[in-house]
Protein backbone atom coordinates (compact mmCIF):
# COMPACT_ATOMS: atom_id res chain seq x y z
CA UNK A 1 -151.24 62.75 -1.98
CA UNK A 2 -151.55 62.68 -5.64
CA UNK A 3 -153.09 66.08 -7.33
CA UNK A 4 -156.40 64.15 -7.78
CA UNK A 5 -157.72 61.05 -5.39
CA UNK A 6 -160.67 59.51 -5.04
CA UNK A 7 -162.88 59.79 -2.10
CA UNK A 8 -162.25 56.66 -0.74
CA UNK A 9 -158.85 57.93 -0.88
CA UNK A 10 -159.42 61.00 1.29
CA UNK A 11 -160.39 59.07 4.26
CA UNK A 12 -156.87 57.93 4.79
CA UNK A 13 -155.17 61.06 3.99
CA UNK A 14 -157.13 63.21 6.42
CA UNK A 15 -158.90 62.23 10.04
CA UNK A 16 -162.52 61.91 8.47
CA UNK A 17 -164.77 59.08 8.26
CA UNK A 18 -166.12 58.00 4.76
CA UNK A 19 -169.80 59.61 5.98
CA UNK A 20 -168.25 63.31 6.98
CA UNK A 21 -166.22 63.42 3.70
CA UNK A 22 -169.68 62.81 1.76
CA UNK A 23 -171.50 65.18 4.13
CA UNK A 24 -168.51 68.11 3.39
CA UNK A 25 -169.28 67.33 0.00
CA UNK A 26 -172.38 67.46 -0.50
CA UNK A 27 -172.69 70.50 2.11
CA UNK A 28 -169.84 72.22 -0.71
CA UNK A 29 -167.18 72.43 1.45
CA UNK A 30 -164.73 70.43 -0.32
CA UNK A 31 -164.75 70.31 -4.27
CA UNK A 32 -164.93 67.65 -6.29
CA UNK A 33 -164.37 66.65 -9.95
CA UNK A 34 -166.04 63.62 -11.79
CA UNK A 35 -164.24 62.02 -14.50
CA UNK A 36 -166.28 59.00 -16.07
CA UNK A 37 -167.89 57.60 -13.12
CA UNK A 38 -165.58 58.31 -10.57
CA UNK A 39 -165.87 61.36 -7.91
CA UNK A 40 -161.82 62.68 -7.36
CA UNK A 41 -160.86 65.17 -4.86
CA UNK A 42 -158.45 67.51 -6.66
CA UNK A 43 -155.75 68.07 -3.67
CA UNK A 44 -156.10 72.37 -4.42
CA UNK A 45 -159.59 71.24 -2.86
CA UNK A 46 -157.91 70.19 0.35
CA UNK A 47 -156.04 73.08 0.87
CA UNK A 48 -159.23 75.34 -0.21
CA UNK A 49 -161.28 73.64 2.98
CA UNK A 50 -158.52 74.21 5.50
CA UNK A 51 -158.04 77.46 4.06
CA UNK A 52 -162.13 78.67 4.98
CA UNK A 53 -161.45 76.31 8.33
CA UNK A 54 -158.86 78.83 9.20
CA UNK A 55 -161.09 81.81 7.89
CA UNK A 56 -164.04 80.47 10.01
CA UNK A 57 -162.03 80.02 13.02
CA UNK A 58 -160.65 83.56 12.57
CA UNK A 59 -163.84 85.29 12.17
CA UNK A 60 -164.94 83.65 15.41
């Protein structure tokens, strides 16, 4: 994956459908950048959400 993609993107670098992807968004559980009028996914955001996911299943 490059160091930025698009959300559209994300959905075929990870299992998610393009609704759970906007709903982790816009719950802030992945981070995004905007440049112009495009939403990207920096991929240090990708490894940030499995990072808590790991946390969160730890603290279970």
């Amino acid at each position: 994956m490059a160091a930025q993609a698009p959300l559209q993107d994300l959905r075929t670098a990870r299992p998610f459908s393009r609704s759970r992807i906007y709903e982790l968004v816009r719950a802030g559980r992945i981070r995004t950048v905007t440049e112009h009028s495009v939403r990207l996914v920096p991929a240090s955001a990708i490894v940030e959400y499995i990072e808590l996911l790991e946390r969160e299943a730890r603290a279970a």
